[in-house]
Protein backbone atom coordinates (compact mmCIF):
# COMPACT_ATOMS: atom_id res chain seq x y z
CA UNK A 1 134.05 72.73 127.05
CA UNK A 2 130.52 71.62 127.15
CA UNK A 3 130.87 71.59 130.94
CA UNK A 4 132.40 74.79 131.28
CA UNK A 5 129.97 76.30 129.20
CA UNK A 6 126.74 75.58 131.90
CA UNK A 7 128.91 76.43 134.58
CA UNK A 8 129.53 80.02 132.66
CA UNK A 9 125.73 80.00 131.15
CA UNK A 10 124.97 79.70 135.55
CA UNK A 11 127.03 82.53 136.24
CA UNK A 12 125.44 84.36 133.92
CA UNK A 13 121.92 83.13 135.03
CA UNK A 14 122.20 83.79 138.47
CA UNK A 15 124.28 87.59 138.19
CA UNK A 16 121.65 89.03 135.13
CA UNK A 17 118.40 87.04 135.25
CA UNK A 18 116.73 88.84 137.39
CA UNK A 19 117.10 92.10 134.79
CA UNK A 20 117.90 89.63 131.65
CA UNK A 21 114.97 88.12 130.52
CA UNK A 22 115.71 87.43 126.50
CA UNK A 23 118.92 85.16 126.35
CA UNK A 24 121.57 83.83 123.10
CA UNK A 25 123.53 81.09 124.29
CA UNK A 26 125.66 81.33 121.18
CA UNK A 27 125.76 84.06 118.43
CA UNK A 28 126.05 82.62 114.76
CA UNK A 29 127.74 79.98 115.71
CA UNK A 30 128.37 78.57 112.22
CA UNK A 31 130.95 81.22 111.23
CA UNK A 32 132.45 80.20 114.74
CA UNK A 33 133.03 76.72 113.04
CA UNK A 34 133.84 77.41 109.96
CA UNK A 35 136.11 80.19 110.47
CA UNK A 36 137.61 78.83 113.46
CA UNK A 37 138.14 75.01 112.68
CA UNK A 38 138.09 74.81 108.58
CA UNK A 39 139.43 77.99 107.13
CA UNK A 40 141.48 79.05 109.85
CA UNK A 41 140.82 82.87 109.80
CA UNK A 42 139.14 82.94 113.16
CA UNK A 43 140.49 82.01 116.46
CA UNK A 44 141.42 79.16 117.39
CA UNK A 45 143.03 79.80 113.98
CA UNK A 46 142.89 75.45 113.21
CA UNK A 47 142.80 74.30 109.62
CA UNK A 48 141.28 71.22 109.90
CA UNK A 49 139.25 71.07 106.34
CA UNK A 50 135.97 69.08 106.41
CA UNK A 51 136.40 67.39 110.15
CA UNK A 52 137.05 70.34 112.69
CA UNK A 53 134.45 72.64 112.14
CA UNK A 54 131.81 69.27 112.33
CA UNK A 55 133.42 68.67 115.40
CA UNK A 56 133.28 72.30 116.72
CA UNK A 57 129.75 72.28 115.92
CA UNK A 58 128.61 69.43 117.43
CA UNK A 59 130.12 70.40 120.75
CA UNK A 60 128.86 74.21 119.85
CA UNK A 61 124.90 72.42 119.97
CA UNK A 62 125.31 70.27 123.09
CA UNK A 63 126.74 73.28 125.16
CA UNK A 64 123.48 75.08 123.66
CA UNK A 65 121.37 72.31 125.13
CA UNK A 66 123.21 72.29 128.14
CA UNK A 67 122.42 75.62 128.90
CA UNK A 68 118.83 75.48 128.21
CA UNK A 69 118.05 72.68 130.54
CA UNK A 70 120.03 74.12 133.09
CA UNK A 71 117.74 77.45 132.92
CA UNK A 72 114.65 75.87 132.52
CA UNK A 73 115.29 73.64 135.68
CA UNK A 74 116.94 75.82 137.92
CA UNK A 75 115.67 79.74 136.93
CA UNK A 76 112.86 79.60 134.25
CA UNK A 77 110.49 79.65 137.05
CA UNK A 78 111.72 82.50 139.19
CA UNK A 79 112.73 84.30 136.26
CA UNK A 80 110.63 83.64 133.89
CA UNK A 81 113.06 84.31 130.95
CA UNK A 82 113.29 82.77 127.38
CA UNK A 83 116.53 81.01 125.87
CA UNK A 84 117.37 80.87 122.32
CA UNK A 85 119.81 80.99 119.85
CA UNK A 86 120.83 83.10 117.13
CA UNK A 87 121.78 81.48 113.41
CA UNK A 88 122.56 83.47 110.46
CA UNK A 89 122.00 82.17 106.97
CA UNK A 90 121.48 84.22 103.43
CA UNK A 91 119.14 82.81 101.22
CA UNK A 92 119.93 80.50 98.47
CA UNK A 93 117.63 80.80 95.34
CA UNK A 94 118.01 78.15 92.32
CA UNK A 95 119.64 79.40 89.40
CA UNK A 96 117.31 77.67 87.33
CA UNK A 97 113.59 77.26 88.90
CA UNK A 98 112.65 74.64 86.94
CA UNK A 99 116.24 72.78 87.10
CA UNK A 100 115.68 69.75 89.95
CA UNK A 101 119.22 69.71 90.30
CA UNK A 102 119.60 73.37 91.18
CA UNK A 103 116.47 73.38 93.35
CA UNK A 104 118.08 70.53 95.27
CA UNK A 105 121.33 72.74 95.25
CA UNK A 106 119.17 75.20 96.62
CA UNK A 107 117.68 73.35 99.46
CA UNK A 108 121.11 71.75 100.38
CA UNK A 109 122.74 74.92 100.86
CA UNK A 110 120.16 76.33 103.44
CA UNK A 111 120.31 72.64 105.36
CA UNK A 112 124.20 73.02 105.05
CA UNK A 113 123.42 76.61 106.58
CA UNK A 114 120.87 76.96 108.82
CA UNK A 115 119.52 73.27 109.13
CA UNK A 116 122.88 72.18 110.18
CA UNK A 117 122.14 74.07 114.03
CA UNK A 118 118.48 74.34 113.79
CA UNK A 119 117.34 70.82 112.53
CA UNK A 120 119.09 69.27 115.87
CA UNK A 121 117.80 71.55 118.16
CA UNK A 122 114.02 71.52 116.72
CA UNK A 123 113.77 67.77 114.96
CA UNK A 124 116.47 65.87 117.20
CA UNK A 125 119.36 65.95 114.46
CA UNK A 126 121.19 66.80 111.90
CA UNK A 127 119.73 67.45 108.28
CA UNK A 128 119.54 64.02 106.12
CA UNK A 129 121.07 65.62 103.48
CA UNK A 130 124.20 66.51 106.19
CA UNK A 131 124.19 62.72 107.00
CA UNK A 132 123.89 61.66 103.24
CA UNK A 133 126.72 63.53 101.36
CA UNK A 134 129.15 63.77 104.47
CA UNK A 135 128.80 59.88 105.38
CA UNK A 136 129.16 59.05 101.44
CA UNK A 137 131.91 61.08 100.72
CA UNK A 138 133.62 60.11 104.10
CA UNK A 139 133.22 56.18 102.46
CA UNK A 140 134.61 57.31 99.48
CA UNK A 141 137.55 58.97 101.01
CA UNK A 142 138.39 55.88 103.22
CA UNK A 143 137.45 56.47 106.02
CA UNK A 144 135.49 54.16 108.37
CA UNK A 145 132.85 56.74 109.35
CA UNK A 146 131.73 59.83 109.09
CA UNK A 147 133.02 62.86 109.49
CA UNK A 148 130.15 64.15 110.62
CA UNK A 149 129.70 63.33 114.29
CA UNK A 150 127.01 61.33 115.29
CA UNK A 151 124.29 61.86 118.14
CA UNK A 152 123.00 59.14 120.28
CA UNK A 153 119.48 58.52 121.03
CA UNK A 154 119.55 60.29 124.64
CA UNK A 155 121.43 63.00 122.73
CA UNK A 156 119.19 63.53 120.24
CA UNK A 157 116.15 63.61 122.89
CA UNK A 158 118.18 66.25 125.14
CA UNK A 159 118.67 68.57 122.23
CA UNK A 160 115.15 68.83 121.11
CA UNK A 161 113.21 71.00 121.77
CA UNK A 162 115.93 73.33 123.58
CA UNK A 163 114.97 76.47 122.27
CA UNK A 164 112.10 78.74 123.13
CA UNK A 165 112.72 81.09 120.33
CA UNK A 166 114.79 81.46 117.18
CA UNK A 167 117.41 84.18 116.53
CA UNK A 168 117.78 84.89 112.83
CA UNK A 169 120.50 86.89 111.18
CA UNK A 170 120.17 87.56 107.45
CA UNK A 171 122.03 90.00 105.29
CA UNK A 172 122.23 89.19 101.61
CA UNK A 173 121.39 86.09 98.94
CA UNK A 174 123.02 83.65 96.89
CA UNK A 175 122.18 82.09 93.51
CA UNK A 176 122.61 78.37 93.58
CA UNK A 177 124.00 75.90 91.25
CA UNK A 178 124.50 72.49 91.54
CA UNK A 179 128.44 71.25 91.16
CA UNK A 180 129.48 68.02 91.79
CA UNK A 181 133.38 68.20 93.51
CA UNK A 182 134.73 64.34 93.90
CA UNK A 183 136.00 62.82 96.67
CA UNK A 184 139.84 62.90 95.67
CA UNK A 185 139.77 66.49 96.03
CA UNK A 186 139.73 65.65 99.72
CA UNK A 187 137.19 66.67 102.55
CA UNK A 188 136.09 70.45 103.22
CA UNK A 189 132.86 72.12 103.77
CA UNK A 190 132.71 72.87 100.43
CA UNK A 191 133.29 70.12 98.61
CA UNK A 192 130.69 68.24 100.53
CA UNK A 193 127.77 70.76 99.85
CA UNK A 194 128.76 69.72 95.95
CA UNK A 195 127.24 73.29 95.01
CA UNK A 196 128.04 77.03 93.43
CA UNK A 197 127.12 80.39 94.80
CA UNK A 198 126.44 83.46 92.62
CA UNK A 199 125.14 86.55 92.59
CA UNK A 200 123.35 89.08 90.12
CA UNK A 201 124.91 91.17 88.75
CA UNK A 202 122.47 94.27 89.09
CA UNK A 203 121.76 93.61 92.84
CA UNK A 204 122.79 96.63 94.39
CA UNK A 205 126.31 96.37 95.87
CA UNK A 206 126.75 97.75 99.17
CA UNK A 207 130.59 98.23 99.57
CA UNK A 208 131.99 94.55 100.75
CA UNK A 209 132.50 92.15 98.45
CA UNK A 210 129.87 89.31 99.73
CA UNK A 211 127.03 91.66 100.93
CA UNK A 212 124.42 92.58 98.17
CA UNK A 213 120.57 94.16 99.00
CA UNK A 214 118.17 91.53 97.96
CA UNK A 215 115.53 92.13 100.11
CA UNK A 216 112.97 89.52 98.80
CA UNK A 217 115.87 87.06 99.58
CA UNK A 218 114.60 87.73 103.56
CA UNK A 219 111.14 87.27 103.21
CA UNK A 220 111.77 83.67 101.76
CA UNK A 221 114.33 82.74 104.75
CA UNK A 222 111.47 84.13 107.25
CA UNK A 223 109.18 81.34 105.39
CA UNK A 224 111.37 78.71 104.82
CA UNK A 225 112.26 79.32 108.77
CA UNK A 226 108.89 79.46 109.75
CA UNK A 227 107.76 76.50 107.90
CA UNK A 228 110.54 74.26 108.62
CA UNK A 229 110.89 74.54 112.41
CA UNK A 230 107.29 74.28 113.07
CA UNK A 231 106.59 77.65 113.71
CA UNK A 232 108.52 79.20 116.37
CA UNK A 233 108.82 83.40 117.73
CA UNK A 234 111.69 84.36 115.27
CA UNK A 235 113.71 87.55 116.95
CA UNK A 236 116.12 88.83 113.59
CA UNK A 237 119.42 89.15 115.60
CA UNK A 238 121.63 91.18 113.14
CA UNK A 239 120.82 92.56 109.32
CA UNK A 240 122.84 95.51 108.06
CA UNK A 241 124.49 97.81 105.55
CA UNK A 242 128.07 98.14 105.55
CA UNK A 243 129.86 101.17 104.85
CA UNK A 244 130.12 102.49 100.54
CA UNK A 245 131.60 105.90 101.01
CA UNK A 246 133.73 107.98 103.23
CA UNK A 247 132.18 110.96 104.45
CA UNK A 248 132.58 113.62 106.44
CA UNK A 249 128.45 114.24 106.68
CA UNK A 250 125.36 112.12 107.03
CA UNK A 251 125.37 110.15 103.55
CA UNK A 252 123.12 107.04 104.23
CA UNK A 253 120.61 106.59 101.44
CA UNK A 254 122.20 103.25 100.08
CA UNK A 255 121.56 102.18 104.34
CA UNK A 256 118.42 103.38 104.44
CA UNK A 257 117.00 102.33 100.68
CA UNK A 258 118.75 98.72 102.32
CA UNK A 259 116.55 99.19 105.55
CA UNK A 260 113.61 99.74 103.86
CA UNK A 261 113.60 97.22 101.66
CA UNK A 262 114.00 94.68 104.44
CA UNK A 263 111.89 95.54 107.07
CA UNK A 264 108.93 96.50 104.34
CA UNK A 265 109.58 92.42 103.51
CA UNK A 266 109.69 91.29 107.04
CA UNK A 267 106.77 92.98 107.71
CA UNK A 268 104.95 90.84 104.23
CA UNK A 269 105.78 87.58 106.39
CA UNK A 270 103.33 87.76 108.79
CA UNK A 271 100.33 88.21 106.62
CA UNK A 272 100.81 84.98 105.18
CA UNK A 273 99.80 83.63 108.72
CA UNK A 274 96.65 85.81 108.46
CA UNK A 275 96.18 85.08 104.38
CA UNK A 276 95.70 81.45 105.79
CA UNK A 277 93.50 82.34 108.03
CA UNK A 278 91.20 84.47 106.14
CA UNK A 279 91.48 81.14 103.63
CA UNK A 280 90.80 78.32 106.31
CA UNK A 281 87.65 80.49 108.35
CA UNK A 282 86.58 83.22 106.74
CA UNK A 283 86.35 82.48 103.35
CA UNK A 284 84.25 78.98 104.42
CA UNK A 285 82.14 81.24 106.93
CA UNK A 286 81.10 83.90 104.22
CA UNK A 287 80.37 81.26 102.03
CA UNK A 288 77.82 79.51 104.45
CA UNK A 289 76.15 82.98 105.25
CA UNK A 290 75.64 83.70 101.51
CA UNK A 291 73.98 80.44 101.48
CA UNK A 292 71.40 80.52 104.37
CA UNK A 293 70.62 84.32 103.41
CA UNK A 294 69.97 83.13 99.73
CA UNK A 295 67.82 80.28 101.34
CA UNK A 296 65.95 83.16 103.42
CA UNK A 297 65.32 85.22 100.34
CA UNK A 298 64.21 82.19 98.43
CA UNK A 299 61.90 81.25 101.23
CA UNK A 300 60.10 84.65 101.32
CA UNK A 301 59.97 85.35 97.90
CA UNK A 302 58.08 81.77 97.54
CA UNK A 303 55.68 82.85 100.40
CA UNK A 304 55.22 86.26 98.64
CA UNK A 305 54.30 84.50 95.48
CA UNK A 306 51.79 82.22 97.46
């Protein structure tokens, strides 16, 4: 599949590049895998708890990397596009703050989430925390390795780096809890994150059952995002309200009030970049201007006195 998928990511490349400039080689690619290959509720339909969606994913990532090297040595430089990749992920916010356990709940779940695609393609592989908890509670199970595939070292240097920007979709938020789940209860994806999700209560509900407006939630996955990953151009691929009422006429506040909200904290993110700024060179540059201008005054009122 990994093969087929260049050869399709060429076609694609050679019909639309010269009008496509901005491309996705794959489009949350997580529920792919987890839907697909764990819970069964997505094609191919397999129920293959805690091994296929691993699996799925791993082959999901070098098809990703495939693709990019193919455009960036065949068409990047006579079409001077940009290839990324598009990961969604809600936040996860400890229960407790001042809880380590939750906090390292908290963390887990977002590797488990959004570090599980994006640590391989922008550090070389998977999360350590991945590597930890699936390799020890493959060991426990019996089994002689991991469930969690493993990357070689030409692998892991192919991968990285092969993305010039990162898609990010983002809807809602989770609190996080830690929960231990032991081996015997056999592998799954959620047994080896060992962790709870919950929400509040008094976070607006928007209709379906998992989607919530927590709009600070997005502003901290922006950060965590930014910080994590070194930085990259972040395009947010989906974010949305889902439907509450049925209506014959225009009845969007809830969508709206949920717009808002979002964009007004996606639009907070980027001032941190500038916050630092101000702290790192023009805070120190005022400073040394108040300085020599006191020295100046100080000078000429000494001369005056003279």
């Amino acid at each position: 599949m990994i093969s087929y998928f260049r050869d399709y990511a060429n076609l694609c490349f050679e019909a639309f590049g010269d009008r496509v400039k901005h491309w996705i080689t794959f489009s949350d690619p997580r529920t792919m895998a987890e839907k697909g290959y764990e819970t069964g509720r997505h094609a191919p339909g397999l129920q293959l708890p805690g091994t296929g969606l691993y699996m799925a994913a791993h082959h999901i990532i070098k098809a990703h990397a495939q693709a990019w090297h193919s455009y960036n040595s065949t068409w990047r430089s006579k079409q001077r596009g940009l290839v990324g990749i598009s990961l969604n992920c809600d936040w996860g916010e400890p229960v407790d703050i001042n809880s380590p356990k939750d906090i390292e709940a908290a963390e887990r779940y977002l590797q488990f989430c959004l570090g599980w695609f994006a640590n391989p393609i922008y550090a070389g592989d998977y999360p350590q925390v991945m590597k930890d908890r699936i390799g020890k509670k493959s060991a426990e199970q019996g089994l002689d390795m991991s469930r969690l595939p493993v990357f070689s070292r030409q692998e892991k240097s192919y991968i990285k780096g092969t993305s010039d920007f990162l898609g990010l979709g983002h809807f809602t938020t989770r609190y996080i809890t830690e929960r231990n789940y032991p081996s015997r209860h056999g592998p799954s994806y959620q047994n080896d994150r060992d962790l709870v999700e919950l929400v509040d209560p008094n976070w607006p509900d928007l209709g379906s059952k998992w989607l919530y407006s927590v709009p600070w939630g997005f502003r901290r996955l922006l950060h965590f995002a930014q910080t994590q990953y070194g930085n990259p151009p972040i395009y947010v691929t989906e974010n949305g309200a889902s439907q509450i009422l049925h209506c014959m006429q225009l009845c969007d506040e809830w969508r709206i009030q949920y717009l808002k909200g979002y964009i007004n904290e996606m639009l907070k993110e980027p001032l941190l970049s500038h916050m630092q700024m101000v702290t790192e060179i023009v805070v120190p540059t005022v400073c040394t201007l108040c300085v020599l201008i006191s020295a100046v005054l100080l000078m000429l009122l000494l001369r005056s006195q003279s």
